[in-house]
C-alpha atoms as a PDB file:
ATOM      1  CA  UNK A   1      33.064 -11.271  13.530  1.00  0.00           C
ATOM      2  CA  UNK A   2      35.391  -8.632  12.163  1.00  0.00           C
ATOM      3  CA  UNK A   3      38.767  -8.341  13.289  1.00  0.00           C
ATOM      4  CA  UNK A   4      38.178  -4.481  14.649  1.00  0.00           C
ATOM      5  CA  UNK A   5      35.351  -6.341  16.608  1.00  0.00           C
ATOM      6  CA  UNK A   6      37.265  -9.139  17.884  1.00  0.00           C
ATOM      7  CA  UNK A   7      40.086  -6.802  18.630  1.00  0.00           C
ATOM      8  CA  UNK A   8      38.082  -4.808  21.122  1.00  0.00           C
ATOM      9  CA  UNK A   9      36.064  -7.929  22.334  1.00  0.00           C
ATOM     10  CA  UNK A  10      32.594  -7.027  20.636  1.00  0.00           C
ATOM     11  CA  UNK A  11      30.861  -9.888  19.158  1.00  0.00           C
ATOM     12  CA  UNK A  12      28.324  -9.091  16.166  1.00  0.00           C
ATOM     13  CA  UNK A  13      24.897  -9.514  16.766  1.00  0.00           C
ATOM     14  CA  UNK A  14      24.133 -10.676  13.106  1.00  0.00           C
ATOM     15  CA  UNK A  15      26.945 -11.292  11.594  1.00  0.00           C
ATOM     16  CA  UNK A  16      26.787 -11.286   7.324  1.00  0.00           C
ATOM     17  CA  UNK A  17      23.271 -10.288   7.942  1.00  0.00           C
ATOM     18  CA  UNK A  18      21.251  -7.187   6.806  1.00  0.00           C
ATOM     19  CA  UNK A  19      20.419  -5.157   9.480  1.00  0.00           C
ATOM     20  CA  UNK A  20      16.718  -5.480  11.053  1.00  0.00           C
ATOM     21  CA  UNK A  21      14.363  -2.795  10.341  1.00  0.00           C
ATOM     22  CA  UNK A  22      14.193  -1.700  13.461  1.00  0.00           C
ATOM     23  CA  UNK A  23      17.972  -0.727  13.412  1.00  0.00           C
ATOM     24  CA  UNK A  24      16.649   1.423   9.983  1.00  0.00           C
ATOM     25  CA  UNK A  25      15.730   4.211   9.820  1.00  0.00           C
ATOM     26  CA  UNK A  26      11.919   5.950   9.006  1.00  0.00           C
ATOM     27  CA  UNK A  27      13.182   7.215   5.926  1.00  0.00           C
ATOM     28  CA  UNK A  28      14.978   3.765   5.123  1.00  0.00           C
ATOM     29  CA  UNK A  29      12.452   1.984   5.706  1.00  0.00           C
ATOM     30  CA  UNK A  30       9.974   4.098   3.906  1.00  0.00           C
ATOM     31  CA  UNK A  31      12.214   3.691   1.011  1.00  0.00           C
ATOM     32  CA  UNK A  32      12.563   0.465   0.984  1.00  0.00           C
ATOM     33  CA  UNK A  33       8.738  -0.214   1.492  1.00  0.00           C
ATOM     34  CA  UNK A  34       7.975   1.646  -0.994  1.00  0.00           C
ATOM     35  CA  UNK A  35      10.767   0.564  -3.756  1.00  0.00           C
ATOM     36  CA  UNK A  36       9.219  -3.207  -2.853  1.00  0.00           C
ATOM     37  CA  UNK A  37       5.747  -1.302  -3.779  1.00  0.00           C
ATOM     38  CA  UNK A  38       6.627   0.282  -7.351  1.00  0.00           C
ATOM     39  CA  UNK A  39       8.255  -3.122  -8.216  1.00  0.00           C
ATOM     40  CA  UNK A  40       4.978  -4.930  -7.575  1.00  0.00           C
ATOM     41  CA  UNK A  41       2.975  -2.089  -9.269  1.00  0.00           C
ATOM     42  CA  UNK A  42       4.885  -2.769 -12.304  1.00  0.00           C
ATOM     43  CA  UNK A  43       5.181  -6.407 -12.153  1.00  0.00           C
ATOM     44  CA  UNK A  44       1.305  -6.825 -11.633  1.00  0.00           C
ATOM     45  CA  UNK A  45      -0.892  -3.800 -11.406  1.00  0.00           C
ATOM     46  CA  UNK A  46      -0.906  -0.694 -13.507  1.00  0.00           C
ATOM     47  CA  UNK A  47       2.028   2.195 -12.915  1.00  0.00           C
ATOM     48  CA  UNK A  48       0.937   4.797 -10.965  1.00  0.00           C
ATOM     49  CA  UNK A  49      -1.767   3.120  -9.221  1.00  0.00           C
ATOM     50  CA  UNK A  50      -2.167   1.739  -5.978  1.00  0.00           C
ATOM     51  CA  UNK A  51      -2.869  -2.038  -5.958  1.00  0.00           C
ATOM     52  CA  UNK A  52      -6.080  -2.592  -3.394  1.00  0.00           C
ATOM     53  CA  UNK A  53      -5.962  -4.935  -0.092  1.00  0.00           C
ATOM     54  CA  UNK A  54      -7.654  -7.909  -2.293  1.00  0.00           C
ATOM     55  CA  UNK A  55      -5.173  -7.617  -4.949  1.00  0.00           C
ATOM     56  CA  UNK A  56      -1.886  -7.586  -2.777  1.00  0.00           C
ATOM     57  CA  UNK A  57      -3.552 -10.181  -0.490  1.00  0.00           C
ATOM     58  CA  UNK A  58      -3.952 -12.535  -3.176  1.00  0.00           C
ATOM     59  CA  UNK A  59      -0.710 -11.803  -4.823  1.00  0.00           C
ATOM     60  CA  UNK A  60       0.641 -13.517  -1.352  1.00  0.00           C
ATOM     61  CA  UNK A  61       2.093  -9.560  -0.765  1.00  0.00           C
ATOM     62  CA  UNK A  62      -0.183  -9.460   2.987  1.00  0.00           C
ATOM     63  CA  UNK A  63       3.955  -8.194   3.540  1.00  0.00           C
ATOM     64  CA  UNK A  64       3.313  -5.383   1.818  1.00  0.00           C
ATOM     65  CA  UNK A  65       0.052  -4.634   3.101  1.00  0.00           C
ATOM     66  CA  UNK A  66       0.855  -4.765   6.744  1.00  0.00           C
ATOM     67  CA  UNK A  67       4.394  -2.776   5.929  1.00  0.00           C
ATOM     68  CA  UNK A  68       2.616   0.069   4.590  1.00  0.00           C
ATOM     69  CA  UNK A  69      -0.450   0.182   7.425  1.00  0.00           C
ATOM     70  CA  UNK A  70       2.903   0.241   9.604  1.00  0.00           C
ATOM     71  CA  UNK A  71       4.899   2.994   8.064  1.00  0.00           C
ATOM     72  CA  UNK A  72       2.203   5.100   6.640  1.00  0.00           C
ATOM     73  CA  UNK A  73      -0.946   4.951   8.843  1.00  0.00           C
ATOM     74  CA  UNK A  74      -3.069   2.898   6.310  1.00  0.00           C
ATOM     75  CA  UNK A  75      -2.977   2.058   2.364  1.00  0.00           C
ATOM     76  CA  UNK A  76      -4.340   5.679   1.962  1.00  0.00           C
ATOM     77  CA  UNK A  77      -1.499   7.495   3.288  1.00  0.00           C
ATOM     78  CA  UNK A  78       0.500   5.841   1.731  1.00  0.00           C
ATOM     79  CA  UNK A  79      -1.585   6.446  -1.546  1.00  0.00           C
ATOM     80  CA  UNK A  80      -0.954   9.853  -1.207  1.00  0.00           C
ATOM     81  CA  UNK A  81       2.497   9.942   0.160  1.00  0.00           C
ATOM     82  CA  UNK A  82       3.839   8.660  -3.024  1.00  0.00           C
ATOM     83  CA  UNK A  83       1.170  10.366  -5.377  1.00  0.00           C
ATOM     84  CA  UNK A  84      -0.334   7.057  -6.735  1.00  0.00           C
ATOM     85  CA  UNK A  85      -4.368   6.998  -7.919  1.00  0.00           C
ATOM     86  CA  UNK A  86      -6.458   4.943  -6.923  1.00  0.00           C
ATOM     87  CA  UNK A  87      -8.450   2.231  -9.523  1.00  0.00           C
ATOM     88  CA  UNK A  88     -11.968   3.203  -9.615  1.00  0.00           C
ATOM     89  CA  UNK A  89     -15.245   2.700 -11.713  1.00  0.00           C
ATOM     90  CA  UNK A  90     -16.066   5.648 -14.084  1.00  0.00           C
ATOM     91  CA  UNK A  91     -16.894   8.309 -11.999  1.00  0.00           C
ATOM     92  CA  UNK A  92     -20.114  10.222 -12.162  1.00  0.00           C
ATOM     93  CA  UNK A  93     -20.500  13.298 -13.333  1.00  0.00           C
ATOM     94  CA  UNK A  94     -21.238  15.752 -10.631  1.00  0.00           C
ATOM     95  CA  UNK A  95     -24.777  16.075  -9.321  1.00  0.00           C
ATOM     96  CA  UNK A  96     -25.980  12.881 -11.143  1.00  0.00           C
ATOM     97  CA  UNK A  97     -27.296  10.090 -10.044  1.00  0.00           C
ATOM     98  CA  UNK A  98     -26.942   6.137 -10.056  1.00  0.00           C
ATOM     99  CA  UNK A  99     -30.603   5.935 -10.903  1.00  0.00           C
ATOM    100  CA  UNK A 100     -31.952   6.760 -14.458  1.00  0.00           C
ATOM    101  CA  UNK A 101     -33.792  10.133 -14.714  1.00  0.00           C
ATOM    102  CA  UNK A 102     -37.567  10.315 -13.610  1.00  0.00           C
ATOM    103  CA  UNK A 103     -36.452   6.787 -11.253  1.00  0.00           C
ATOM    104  CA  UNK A 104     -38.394   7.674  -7.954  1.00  0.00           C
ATOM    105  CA  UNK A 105     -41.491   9.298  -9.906  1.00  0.00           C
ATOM    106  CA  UNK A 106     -42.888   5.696 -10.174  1.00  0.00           C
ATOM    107  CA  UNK A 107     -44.933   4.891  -6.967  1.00  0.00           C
ATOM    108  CA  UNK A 108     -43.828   1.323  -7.455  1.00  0.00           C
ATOM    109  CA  UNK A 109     -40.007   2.106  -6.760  1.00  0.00           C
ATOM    110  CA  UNK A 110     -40.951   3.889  -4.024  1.00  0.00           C
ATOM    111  CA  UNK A 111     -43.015   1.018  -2.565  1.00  0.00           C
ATOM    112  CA  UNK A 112     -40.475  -1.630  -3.072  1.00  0.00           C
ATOM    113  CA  UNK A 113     -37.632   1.043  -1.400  1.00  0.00           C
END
């Protein structure tokens, strides 16, 4: 208890404490959730892209995970909210295909599809 607080006969709710996050606020917390974010990104992923569910999750983060579903809506949001990419496999060029050229011409393929 401070003296100013004792003086007037408040007690402190948490006393030497930080204060909860409900008493912060959106922005706060938002910048706190995501300073917490960029320090995992560079302590296990790659910088400048967003670590997925599995890799927070088994990083024991599941913190992280539900703080941003919270705040942002969903890992997504928050993807774009602070302009990270995403990991993906190459991509494909547009208007190609998974399947090799000429694929679906056999009558085989298209018996076993």
């Amino acid at each position: 208890q401070t003296v100013v607080a004792a003086a007037l006969g408040l007690g402190m709710s948490r006393p030497g404490r930080a204060p909860a996050a409900a008493e912060l606020s959106v922005g706060e917390r938002r910048a706190k959730l995501s300073a917490e974010l960029l320090d995992f990104i560079t302590a296990h992923g790659t910088v400048g892209e967003m670590p997925s569910t599995d890799a927070l999750q088994a990083a024991g983060r599941s913190d992280l995970l539900w703080g941003l579903r919270r705040e942002y809506g969903g890992l997504r949001a928050a993807r774009r909210a602070l302009a990270l990419r995403t990991r993906r496999a190459r991509p494909r060029a547009r208007g190609t295909s998974a399947r090799p050229r000429g694929y679906w011409l056999e009558w085989s393929v298209v018996e076993r599809a």
